[in-house]
PDB file of N, CA and C in Angstrom:
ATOM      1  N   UNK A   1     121.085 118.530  95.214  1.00  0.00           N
ATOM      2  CA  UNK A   1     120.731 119.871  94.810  1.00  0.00           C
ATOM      3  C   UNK A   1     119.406 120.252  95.474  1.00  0.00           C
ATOM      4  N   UNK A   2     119.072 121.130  95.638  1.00  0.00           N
ATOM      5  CA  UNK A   2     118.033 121.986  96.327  1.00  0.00           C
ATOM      6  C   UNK A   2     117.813 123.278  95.099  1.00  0.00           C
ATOM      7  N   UNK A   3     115.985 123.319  95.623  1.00  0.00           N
ATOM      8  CA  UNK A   3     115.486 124.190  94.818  1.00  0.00           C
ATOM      9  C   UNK A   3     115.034 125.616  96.314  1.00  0.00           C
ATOM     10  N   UNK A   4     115.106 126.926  96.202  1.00  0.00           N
ATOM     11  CA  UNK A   4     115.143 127.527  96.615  1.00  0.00           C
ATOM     12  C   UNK A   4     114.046 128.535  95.867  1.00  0.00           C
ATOM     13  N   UNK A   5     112.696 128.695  96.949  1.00  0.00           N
ATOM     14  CA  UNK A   5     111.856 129.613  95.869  1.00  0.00           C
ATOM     15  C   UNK A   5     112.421 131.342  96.501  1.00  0.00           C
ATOM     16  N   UNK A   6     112.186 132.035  95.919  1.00  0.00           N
ATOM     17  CA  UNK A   6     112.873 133.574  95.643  1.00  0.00           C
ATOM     18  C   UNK A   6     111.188 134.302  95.588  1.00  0.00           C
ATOM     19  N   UNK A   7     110.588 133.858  95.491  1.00  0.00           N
ATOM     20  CA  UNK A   7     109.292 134.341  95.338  1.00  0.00           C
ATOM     21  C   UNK A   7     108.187 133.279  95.436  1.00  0.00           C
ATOM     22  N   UNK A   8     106.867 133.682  96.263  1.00  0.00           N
ATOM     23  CA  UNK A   8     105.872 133.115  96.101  1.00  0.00           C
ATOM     24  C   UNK A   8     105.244 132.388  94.684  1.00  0.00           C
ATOM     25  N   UNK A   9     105.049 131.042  95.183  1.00  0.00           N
ATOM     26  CA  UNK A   9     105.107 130.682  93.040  1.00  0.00           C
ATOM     27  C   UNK A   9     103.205 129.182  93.884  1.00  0.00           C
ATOM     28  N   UNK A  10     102.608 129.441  93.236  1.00  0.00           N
ATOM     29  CA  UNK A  10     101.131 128.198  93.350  1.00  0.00           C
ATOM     30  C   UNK A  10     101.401 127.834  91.770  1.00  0.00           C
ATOM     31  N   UNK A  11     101.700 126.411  92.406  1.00  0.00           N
ATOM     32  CA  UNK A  11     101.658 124.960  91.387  1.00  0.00           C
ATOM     33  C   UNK A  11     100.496 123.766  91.340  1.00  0.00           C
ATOM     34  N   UNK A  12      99.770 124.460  90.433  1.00  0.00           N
ATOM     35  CA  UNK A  12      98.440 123.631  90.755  1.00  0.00           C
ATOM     36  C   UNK A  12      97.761 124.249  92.463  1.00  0.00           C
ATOM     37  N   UNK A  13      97.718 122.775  93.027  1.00  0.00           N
ATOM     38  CA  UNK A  13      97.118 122.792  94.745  1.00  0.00           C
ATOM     39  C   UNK A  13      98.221 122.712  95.753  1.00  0.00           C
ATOM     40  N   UNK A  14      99.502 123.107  94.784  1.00  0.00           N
ATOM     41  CA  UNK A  14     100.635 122.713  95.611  1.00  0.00           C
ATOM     42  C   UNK A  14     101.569 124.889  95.794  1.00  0.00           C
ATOM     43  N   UNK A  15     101.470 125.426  96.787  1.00  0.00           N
ATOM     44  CA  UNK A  15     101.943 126.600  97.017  1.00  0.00           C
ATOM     45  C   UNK A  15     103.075 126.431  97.967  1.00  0.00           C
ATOM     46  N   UNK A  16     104.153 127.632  97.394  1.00  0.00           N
ATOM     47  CA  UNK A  16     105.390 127.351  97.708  1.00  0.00           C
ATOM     48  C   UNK A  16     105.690 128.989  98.374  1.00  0.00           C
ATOM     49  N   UNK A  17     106.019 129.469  99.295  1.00  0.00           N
ATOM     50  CA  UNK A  17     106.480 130.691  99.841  1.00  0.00           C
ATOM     51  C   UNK A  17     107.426 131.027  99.791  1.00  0.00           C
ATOM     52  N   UNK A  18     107.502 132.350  99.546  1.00  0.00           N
ATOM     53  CA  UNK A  18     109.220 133.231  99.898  1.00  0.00           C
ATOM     54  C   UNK A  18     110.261 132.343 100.920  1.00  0.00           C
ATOM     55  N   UNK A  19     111.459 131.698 100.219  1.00  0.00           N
ATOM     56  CA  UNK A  19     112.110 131.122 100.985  1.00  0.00           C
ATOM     57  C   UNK A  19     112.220 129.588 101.240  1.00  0.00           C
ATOM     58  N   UNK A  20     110.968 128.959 100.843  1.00  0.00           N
ATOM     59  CA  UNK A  20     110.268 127.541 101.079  1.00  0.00           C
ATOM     60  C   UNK A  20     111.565 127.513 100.090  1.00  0.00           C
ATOM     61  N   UNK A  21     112.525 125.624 100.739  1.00  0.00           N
ATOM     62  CA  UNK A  21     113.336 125.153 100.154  1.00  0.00           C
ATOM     63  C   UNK A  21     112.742 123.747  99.614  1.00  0.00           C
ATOM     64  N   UNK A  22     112.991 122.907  98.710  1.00  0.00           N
ATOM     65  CA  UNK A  22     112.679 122.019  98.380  1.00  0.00           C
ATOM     66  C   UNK A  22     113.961 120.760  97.959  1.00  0.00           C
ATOM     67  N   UNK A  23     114.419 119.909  98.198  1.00  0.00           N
ATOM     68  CA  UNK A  23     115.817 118.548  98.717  1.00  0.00           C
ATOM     69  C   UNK A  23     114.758 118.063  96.838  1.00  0.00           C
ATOM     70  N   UNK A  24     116.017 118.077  96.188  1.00  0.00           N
ATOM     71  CA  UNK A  24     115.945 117.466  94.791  1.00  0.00           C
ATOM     72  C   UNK A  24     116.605 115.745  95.252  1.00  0.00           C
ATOM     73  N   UNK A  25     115.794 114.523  94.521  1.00  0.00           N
ATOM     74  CA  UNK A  25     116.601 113.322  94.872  1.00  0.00           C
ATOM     75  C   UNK A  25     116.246 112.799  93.594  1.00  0.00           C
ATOM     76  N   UNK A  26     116.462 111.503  93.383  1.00  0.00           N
ATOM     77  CA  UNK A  26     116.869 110.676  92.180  1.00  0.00           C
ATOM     78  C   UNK A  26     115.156 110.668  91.585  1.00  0.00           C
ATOM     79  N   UNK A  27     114.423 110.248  92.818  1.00  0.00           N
ATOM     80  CA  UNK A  27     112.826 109.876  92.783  1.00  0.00           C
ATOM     81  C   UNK A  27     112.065 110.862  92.125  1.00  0.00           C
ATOM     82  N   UNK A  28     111.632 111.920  92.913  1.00  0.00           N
ATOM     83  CA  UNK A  28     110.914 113.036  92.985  1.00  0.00           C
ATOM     84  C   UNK A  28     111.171 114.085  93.769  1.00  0.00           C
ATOM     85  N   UNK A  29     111.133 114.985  93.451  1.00  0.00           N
ATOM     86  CA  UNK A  29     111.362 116.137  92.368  1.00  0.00           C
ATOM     87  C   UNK A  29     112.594 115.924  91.530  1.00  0.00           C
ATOM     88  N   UNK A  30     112.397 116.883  90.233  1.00  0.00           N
ATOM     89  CA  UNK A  30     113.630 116.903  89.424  1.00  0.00           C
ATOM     90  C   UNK A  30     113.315 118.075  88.532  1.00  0.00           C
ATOM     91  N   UNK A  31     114.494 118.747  87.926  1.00  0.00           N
ATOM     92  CA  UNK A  31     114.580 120.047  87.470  1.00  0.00           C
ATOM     93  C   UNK A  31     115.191 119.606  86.495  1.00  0.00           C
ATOM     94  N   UNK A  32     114.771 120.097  85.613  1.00  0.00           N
ATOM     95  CA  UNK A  32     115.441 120.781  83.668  1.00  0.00           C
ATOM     96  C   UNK A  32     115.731 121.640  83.354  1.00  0.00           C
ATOM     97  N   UNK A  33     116.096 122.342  82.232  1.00  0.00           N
ATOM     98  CA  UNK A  33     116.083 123.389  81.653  1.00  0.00           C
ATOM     99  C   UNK A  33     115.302 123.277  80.773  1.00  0.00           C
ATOM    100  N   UNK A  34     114.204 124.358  80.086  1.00  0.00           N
ATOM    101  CA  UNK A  34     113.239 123.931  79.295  1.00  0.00           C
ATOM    102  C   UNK A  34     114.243 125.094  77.868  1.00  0.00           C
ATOM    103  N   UNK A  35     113.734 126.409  78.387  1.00  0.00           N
ATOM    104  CA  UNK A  35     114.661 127.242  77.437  1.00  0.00           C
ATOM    105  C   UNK A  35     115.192 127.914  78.348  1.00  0.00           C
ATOM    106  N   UNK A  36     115.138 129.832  77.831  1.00  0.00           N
ATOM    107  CA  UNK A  36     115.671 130.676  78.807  1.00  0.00           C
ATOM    108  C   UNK A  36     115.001 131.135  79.847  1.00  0.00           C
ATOM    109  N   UNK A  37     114.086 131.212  79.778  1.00  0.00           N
ATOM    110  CA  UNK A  37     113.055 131.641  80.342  1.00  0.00           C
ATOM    111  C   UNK A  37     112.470 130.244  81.638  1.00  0.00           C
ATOM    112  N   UNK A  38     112.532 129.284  81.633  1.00  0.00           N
ATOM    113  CA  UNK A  38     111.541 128.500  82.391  1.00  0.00           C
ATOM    114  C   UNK A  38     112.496 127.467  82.891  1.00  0.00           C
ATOM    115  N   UNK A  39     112.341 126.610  83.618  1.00  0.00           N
ATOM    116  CA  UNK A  39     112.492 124.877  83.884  1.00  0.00           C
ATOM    117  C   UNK A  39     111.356 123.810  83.474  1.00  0.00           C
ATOM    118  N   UNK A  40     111.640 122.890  83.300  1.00  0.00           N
ATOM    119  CA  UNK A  40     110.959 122.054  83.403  1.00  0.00           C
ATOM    120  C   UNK A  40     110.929 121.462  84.786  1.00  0.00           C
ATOM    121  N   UNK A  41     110.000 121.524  85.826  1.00  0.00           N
ATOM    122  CA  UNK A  41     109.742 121.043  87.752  1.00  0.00           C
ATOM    123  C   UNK A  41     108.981 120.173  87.448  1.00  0.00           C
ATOM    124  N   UNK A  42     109.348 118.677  87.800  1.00  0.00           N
ATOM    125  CA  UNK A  42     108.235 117.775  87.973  1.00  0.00           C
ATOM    126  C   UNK A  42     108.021 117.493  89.564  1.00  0.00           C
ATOM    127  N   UNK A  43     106.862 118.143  89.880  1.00  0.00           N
ATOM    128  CA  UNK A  43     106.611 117.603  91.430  1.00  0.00           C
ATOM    129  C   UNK A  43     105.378 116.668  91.910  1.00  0.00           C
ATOM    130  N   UNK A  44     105.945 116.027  92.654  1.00  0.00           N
ATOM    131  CA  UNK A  44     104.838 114.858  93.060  1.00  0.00           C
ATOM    132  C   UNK A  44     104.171 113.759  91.761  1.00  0.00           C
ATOM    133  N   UNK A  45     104.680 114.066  90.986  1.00  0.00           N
ATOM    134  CA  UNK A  45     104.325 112.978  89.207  1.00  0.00           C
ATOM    135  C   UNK A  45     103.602 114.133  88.539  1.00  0.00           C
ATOM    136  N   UNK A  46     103.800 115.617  88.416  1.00  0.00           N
ATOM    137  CA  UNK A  46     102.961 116.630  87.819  1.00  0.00           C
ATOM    138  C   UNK A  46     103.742 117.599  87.224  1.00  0.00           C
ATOM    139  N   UNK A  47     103.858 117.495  85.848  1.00  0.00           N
ATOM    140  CA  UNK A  47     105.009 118.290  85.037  1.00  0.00           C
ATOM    141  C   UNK A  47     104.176 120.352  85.101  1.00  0.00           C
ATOM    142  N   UNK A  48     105.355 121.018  85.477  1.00  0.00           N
ATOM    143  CA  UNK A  48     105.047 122.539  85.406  1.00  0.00           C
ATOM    144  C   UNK A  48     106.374 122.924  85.285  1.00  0.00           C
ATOM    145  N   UNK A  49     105.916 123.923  84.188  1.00  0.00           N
ATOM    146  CA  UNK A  49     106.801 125.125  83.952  1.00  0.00           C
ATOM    147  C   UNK A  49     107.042 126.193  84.769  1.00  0.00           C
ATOM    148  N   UNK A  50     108.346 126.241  85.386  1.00  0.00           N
ATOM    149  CA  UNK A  50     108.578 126.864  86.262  1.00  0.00           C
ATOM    150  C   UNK A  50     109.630 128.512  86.312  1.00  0.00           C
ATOM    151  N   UNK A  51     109.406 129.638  86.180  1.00  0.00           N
ATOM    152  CA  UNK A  51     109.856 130.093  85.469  1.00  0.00           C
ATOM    153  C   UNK A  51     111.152 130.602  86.777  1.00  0.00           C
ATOM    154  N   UNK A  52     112.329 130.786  85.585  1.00  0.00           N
ATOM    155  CA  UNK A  52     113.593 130.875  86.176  1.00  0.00           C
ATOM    156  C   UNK A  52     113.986 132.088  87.379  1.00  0.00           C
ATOM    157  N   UNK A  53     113.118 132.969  87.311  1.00  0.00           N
ATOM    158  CA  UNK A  53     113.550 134.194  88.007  1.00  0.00           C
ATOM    159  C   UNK A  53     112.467 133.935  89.365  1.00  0.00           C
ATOM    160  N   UNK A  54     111.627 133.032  89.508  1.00  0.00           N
ATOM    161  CA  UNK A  54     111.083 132.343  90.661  1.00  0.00           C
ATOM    162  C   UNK A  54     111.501 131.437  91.276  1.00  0.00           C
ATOM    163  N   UNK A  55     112.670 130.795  91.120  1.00  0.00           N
ATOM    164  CA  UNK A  55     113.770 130.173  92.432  1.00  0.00           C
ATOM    165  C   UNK A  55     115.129 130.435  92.110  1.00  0.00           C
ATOM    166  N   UNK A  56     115.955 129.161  93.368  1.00  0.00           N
ATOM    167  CA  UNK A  56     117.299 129.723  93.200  1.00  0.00           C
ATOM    168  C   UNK A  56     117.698 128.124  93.196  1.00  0.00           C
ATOM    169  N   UNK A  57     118.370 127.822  92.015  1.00  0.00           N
ATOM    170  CA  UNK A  57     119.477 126.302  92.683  1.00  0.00           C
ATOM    171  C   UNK A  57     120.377 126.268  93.648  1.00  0.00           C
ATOM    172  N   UNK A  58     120.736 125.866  94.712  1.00  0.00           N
ATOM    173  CA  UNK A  58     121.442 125.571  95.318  1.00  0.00           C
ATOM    174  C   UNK A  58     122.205 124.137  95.472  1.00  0.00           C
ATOM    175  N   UNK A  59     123.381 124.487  95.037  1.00  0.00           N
ATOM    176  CA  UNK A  59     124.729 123.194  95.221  1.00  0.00           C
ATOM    177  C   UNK A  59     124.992 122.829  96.659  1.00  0.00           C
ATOM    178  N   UNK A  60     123.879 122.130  97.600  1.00  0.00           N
ATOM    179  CA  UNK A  60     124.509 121.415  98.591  1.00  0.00           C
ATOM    180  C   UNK A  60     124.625 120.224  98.830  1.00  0.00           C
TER     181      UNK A  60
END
């Protein structure tokens, strides 16, 4: 799975651009559902709430 940002989103020291894709693997990164509104994104060992209408999942 792949995370797909839809909008400019700064995570901590970590900034992600219109379009920037991100390769989900077993290790690091990994995605949740927190409620309706958010995910749970853990990137690099650093838990953030990531809110849903700022990326896209992609099934590849």
């Amino acid at each position: 799975m792949k995370v797909k940002f839809i909008e400019t989103v700064d995570l901590g020291v970590h900034h992600f651009n219109e379009g920037d894709i991100i390769e989900l693997n077993e290790d690091d990164p990994m995605i949740t559902e927190l409620n309706d509104e958010y995910y749970i994104f853990v990137y690099r060992g650093i838990r953030f709430d990531l809110h849903k209408n700022s990326v896209e999942l992609l099934d590849e």
